[in-house]
PDB file of N, CA and C in Angstrom:
ATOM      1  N   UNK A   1     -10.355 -20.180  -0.864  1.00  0.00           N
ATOM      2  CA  UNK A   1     -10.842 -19.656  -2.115  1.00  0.00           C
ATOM      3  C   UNK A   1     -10.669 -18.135  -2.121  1.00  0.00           C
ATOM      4  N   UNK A   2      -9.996 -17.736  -2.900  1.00  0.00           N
ATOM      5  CA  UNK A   2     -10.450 -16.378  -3.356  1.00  0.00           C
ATOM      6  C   UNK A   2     -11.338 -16.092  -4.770  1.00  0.00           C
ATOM      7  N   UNK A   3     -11.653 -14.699  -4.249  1.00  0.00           N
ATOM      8  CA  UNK A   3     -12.730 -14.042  -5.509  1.00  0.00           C
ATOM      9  C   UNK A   3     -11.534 -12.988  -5.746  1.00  0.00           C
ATOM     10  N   UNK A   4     -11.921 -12.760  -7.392  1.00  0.00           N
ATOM     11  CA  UNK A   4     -11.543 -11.736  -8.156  1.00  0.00           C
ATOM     12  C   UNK A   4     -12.303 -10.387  -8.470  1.00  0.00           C
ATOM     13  N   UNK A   5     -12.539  -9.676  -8.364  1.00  0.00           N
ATOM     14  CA  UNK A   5     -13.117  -8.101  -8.901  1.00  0.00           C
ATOM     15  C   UNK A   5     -13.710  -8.624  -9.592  1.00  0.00           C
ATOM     16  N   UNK A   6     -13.806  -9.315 -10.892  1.00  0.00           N
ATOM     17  CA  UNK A   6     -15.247  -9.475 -11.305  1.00  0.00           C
ATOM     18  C   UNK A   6     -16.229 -10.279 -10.715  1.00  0.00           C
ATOM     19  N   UNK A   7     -15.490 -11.639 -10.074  1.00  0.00           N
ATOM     20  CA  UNK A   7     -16.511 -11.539  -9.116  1.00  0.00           C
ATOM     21  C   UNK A   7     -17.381 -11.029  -7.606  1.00  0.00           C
ATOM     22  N   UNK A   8     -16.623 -10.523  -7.443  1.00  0.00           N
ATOM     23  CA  UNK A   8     -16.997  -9.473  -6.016  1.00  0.00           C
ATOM     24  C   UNK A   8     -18.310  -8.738  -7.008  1.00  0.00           C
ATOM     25  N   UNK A   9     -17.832  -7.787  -7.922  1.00  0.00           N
ATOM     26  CA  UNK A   9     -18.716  -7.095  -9.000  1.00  0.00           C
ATOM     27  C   UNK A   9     -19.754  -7.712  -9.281  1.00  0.00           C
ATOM     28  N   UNK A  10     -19.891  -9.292  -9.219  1.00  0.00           N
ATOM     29  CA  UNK A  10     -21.102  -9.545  -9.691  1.00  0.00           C
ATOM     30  C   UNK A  10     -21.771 -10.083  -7.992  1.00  0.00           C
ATOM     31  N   UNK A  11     -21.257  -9.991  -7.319  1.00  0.00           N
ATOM     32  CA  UNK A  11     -21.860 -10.448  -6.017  1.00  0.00           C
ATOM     33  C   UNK A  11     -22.663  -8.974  -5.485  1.00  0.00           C
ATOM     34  N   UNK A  12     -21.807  -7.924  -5.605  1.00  0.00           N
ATOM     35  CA  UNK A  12     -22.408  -6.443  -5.239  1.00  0.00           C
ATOM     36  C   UNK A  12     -23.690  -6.438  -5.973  1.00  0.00           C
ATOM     37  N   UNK A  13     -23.518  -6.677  -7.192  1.00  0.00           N
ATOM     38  CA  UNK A  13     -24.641  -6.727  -8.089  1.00  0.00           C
ATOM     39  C   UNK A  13     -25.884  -7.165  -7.793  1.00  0.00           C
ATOM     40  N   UNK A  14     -25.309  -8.453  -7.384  1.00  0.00           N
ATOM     41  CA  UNK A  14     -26.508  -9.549  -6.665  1.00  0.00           C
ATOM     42  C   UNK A  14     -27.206  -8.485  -5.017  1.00  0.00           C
ATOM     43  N   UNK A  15     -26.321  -8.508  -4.579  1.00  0.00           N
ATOM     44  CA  UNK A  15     -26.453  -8.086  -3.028  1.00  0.00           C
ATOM     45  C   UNK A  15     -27.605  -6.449  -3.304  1.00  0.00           C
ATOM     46  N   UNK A  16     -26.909  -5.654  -4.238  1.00  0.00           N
ATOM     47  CA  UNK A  16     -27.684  -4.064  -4.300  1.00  0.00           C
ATOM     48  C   UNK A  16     -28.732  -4.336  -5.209  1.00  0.00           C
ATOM     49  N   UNK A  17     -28.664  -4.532  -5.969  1.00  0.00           N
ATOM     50  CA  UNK A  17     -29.874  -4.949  -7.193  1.00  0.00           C
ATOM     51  C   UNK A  17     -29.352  -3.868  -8.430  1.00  0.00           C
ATOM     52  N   UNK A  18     -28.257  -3.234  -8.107  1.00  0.00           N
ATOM     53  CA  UNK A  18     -27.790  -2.517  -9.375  1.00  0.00           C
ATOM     54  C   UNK A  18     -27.255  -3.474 -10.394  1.00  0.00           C
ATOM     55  N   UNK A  19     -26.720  -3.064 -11.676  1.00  0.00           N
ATOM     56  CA  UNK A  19     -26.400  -3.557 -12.835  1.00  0.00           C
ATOM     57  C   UNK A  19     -24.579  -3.857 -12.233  1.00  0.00           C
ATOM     58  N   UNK A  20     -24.258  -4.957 -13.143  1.00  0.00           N
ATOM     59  CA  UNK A  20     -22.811  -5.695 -12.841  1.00  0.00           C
ATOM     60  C   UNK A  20     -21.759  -4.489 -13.161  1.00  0.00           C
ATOM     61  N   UNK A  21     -22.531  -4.138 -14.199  1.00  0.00           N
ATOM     62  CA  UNK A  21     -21.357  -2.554 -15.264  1.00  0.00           C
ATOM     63  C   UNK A  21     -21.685  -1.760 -14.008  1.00  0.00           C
ATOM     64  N   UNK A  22     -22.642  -1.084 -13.536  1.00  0.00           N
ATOM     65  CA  UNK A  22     -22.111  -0.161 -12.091  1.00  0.00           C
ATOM     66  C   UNK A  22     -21.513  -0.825 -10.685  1.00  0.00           C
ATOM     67  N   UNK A  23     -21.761  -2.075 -10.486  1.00  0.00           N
ATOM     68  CA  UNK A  23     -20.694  -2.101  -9.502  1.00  0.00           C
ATOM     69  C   UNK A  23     -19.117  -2.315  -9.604  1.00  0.00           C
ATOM     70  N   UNK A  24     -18.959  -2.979 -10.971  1.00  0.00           N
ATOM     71  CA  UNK A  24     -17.419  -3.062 -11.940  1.00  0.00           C
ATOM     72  C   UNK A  24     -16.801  -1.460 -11.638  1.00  0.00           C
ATOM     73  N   UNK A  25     -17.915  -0.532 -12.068  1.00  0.00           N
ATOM     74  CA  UNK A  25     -17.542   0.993 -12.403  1.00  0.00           C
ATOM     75  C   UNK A  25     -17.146   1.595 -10.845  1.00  0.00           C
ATOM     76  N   UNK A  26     -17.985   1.024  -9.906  1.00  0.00           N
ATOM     77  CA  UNK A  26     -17.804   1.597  -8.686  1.00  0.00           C
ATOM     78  C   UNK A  26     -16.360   0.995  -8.250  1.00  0.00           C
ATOM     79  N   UNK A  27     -16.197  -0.494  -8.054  1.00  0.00           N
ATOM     80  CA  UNK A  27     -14.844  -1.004  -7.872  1.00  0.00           C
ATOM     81  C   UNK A  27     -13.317  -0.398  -8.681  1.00  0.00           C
ATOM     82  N   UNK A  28     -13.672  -0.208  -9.899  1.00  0.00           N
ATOM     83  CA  UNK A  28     -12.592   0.901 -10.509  1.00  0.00           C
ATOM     84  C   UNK A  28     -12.324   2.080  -9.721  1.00  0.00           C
ATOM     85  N   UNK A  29     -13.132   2.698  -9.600  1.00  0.00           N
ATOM     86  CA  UNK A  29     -13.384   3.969  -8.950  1.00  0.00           C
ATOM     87  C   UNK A  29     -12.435   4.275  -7.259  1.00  0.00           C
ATOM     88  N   UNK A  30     -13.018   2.758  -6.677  1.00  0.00           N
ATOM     89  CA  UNK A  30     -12.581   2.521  -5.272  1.00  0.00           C
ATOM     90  C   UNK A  30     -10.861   3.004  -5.340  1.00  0.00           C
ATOM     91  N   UNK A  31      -9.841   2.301  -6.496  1.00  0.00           N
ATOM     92  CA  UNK A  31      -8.393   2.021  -6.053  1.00  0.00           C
ATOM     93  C   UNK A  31      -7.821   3.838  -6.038  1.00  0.00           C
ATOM     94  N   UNK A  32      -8.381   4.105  -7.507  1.00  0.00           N
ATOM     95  CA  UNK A  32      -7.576   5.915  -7.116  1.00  0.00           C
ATOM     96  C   UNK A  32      -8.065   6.758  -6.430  1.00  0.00           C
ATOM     97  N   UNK A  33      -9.301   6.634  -5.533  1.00  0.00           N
ATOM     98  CA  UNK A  33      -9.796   7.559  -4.395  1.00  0.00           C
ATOM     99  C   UNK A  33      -8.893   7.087  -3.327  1.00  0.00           C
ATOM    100  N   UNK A  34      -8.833   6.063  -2.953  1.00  0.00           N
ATOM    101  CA  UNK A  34      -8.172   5.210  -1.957  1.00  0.00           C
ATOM    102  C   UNK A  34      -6.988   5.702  -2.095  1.00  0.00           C
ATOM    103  N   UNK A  35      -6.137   5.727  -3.079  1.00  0.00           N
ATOM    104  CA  UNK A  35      -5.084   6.093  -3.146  1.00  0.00           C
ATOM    105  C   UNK A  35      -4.718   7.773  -2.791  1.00  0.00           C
ATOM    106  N   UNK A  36      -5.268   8.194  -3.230  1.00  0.00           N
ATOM    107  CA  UNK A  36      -5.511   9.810  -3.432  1.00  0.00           C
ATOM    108  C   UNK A  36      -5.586  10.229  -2.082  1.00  0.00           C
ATOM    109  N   UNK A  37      -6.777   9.867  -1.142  1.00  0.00           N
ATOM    110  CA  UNK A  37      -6.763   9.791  -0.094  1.00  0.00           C
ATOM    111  C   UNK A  37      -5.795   9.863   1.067  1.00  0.00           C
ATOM    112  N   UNK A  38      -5.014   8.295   0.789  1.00  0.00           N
ATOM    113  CA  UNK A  38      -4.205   8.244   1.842  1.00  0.00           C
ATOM    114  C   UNK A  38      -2.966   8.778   1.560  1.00  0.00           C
ATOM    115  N   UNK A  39      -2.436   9.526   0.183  1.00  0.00           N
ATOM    116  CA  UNK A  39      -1.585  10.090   0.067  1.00  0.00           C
ATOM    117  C   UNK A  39      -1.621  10.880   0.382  1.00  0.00           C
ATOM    118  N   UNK A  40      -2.731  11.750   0.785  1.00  0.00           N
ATOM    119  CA  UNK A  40      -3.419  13.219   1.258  1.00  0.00           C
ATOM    120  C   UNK A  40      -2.617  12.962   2.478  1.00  0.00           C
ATOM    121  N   UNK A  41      -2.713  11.825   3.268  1.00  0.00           N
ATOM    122  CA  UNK A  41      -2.636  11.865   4.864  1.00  0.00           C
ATOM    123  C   UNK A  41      -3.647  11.717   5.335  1.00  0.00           C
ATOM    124  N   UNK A  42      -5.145  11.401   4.671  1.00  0.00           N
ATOM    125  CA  UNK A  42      -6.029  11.101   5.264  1.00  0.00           C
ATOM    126  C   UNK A  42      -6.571   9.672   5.661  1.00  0.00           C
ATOM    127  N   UNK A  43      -7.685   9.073   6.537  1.00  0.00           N
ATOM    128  CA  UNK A  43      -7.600   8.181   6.765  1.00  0.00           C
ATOM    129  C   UNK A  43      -9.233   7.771   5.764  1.00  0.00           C
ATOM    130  N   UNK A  44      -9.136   6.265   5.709  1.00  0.00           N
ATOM    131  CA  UNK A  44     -10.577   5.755   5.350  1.00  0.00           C
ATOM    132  C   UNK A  44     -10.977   4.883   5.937  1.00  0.00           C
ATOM    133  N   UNK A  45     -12.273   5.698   7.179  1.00  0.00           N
ATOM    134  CA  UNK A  45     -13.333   4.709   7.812  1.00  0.00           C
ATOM    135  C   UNK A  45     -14.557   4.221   6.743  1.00  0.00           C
ATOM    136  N   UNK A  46     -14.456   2.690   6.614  1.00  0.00           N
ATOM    137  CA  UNK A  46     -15.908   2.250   6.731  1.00  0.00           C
ATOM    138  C   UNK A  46     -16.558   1.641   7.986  1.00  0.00           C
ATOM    139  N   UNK A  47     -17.408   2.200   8.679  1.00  0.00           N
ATOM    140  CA  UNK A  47     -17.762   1.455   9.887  1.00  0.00           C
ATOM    141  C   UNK A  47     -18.576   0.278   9.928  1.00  0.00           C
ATOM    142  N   UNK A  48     -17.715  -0.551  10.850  1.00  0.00           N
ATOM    143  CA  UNK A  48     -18.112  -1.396  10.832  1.00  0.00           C
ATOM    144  C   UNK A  48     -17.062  -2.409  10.002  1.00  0.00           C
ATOM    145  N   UNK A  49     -16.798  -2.093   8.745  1.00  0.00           N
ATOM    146  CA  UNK A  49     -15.878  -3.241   8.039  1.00  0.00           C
ATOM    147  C   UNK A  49     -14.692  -2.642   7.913  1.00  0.00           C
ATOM    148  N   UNK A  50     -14.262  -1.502   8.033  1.00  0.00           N
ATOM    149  CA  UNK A  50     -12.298  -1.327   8.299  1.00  0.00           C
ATOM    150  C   UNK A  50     -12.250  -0.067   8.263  1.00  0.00           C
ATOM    151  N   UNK A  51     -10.928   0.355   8.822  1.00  0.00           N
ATOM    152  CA  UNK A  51     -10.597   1.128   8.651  1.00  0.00           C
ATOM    153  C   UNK A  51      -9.260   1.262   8.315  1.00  0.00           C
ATOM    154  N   UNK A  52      -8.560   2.021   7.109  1.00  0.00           N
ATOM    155  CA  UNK A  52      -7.457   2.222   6.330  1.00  0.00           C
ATOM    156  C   UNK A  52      -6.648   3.480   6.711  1.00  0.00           C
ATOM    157  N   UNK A  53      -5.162   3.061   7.446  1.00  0.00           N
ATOM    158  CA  UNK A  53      -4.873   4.415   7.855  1.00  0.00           C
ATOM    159  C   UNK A  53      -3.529   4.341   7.189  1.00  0.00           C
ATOM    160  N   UNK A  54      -2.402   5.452   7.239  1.00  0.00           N
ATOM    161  CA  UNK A  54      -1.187   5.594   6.753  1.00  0.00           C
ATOM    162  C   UNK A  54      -0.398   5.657   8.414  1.00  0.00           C
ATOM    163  N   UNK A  55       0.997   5.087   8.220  1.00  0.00           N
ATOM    164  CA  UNK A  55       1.708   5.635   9.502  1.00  0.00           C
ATOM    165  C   UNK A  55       3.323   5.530   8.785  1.00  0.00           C
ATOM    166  N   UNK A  56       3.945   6.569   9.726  1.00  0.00           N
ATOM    167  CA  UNK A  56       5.350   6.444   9.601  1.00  0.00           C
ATOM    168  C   UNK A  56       6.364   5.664  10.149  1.00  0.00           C
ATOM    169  N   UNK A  57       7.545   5.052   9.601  1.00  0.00           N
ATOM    170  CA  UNK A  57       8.018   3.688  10.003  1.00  0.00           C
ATOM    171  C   UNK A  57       9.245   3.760   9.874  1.00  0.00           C
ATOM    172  N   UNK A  58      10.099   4.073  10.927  1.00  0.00           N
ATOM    173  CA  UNK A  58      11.592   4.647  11.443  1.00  0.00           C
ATOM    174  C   UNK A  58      12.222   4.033  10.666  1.00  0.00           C
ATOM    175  N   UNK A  59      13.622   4.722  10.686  1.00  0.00           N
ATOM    176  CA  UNK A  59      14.957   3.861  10.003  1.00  0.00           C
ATOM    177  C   UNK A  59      14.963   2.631  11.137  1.00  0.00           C
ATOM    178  N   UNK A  60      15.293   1.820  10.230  1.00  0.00           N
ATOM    179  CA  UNK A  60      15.619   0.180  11.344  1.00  0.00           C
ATOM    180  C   UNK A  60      17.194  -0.562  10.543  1.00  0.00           C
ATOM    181  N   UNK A  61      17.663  -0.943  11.573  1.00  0.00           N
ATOM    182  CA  UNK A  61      18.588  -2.165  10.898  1.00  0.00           C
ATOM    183  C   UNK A  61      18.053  -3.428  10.475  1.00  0.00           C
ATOM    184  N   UNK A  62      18.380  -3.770   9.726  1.00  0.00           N
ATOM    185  CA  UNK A  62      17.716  -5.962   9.057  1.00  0.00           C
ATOM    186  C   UNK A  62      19.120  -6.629   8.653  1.00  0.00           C
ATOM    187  N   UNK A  63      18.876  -7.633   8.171  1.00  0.00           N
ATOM    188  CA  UNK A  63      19.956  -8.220   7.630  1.00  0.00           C
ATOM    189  C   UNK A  63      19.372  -8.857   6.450  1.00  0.00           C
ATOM    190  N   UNK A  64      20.653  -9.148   5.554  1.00  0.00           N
ATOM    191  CA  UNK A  64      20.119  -9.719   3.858  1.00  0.00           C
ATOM    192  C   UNK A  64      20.573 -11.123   4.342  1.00  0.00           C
ATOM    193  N   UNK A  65      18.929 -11.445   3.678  1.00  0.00           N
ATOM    194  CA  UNK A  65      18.922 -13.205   4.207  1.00  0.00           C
ATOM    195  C   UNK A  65      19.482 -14.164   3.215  1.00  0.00           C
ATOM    196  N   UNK A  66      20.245 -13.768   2.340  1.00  0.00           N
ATOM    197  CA  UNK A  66      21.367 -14.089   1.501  1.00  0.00           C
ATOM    198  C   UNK A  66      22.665 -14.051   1.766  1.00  0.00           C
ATOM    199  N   UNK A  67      23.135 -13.300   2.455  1.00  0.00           N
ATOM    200  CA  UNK A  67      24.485 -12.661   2.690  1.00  0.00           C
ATOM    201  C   UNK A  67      24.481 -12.654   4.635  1.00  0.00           C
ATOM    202  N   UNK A  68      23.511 -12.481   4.866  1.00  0.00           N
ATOM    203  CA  UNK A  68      23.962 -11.992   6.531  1.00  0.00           C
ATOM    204  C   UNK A  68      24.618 -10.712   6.668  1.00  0.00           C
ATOM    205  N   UNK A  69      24.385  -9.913   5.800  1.00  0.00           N
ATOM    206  CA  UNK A  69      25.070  -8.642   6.164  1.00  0.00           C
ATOM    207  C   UNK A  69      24.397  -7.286   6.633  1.00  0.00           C
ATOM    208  N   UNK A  70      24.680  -7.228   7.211  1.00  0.00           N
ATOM    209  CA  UNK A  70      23.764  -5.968   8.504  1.00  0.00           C
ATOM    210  C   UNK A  70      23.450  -5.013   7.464  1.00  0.00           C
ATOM    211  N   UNK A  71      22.227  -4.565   7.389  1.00  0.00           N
ATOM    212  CA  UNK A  71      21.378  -3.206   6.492  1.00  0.00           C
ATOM    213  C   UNK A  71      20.925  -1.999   7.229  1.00  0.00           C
ATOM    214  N   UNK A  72      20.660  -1.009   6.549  1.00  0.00           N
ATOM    215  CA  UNK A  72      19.892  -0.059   6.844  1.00  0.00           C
ATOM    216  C   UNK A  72      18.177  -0.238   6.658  1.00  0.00           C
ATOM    217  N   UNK A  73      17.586  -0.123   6.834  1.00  0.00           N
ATOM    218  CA  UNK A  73      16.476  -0.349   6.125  1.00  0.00           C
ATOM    219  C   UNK A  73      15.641   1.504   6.379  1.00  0.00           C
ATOM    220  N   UNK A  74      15.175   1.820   5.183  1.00  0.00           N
ATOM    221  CA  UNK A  74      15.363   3.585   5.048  1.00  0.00           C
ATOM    222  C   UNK A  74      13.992   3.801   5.879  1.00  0.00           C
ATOM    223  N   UNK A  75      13.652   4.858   6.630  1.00  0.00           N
ATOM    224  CA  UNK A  75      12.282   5.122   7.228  1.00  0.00           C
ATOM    225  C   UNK A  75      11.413   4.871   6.132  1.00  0.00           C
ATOM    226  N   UNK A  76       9.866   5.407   6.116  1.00  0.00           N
ATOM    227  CA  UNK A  76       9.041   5.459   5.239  1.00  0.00           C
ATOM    228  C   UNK A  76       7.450   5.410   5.506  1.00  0.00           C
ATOM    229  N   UNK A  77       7.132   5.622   4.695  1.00  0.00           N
ATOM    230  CA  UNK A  77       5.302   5.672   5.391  1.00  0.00           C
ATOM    231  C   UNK A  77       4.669   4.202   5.133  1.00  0.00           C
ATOM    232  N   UNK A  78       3.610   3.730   5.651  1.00  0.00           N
ATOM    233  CA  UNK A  78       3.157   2.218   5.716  1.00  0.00           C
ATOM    234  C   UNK A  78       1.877   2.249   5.496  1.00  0.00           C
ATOM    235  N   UNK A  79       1.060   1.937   4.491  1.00  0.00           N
ATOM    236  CA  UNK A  79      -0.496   1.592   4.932  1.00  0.00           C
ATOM    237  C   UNK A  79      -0.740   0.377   5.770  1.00  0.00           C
ATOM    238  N   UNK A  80      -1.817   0.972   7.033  1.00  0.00           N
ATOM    239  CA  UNK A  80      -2.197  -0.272   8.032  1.00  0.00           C
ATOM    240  C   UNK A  80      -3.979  -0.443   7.693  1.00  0.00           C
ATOM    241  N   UNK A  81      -4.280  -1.747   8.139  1.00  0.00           N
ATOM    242  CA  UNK A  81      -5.780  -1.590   7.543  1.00  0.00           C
ATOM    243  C   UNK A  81      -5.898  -2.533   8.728  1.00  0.00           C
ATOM    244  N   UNK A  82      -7.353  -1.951   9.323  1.00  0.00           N
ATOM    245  CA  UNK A  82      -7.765  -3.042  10.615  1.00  0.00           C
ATOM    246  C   UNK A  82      -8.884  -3.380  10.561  1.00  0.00           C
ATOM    247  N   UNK A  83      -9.805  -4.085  10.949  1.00  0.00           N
ATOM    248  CA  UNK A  83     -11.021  -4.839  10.569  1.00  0.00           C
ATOM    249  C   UNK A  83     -11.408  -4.560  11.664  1.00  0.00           C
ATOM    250  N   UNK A  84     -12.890  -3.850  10.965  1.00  0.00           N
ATOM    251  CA  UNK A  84     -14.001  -3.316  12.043  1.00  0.00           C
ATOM    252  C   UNK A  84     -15.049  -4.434  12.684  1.00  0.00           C
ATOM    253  N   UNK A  85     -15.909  -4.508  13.399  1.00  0.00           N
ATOM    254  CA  UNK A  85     -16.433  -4.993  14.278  1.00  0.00           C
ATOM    255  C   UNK A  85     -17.848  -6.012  13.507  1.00  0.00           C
ATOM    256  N   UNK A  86     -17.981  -5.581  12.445  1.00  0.00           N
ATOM    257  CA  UNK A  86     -18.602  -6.525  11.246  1.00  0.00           C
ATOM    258  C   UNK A  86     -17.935  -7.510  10.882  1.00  0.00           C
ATOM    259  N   UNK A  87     -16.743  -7.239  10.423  1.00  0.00           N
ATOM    260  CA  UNK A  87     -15.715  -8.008   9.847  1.00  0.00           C
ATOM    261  C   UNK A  87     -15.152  -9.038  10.919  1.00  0.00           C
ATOM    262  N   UNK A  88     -14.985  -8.461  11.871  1.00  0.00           N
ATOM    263  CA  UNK A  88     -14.380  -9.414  12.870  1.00  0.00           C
ATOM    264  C   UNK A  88     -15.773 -10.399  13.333  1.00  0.00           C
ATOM    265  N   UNK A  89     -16.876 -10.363  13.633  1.00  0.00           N
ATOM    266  CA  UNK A  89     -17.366 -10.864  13.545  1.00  0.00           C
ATOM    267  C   UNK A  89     -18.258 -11.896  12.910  1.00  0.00           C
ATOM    268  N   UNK A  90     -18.180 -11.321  11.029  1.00  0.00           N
ATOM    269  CA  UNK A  90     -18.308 -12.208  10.304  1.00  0.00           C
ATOM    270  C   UNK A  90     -17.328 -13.524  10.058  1.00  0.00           C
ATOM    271  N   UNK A  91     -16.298 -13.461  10.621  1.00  0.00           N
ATOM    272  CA  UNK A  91     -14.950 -14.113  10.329  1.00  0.00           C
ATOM    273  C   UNK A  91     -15.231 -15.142  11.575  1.00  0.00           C
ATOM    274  N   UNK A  92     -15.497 -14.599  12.765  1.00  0.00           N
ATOM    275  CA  UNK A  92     -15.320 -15.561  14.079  1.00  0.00           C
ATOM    276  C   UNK A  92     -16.695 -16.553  13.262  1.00  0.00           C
TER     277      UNK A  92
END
């Protein structure tokens, strides 16, 4: 099963005791800080449930799984996200 943003929004809701319209407002809020952020080069700890970092990711060769024909594939930066010690444990 997955949940959608509105419902996560109404689960925050449930969980903080704030109104559905401020945790909707807070979840908006989340994607262009996040973004902003890691374009900075900075990283985002939440402890305990993840942490969101950027890294750089060399030129490599691949092949087109259509054709078989040997590629370049161009360097570039990568978001990595790893699951903190809450998370991993809510999951086990």
């Amino acid at each position: 099963m997955t949940i959608q943003r509105a419902e996560l929004a109404a689960r925050i809701s449930a969980e903080s005791g704030v109104s559905t319209t401020d945790a909707e407002a807070v979840l908006a809020a989340l994607t262009p800080v996040l973004c902003a952020t890691l374009a900075a080069g900075e990283d985002v700890r939440l402890t305990g449930l993840m942490t969101i970092t950027t890294a750089e990711r060399a030129e490599r060769s691949g092949r087109n799984p259509r054709t078989g024909e040997q590629i370049t594939i161009p360097a570039g930066r990568v978001v990595r996200i790893a699951a903190g010690a809450t998370l991993k444990g809510a999951v086990k």
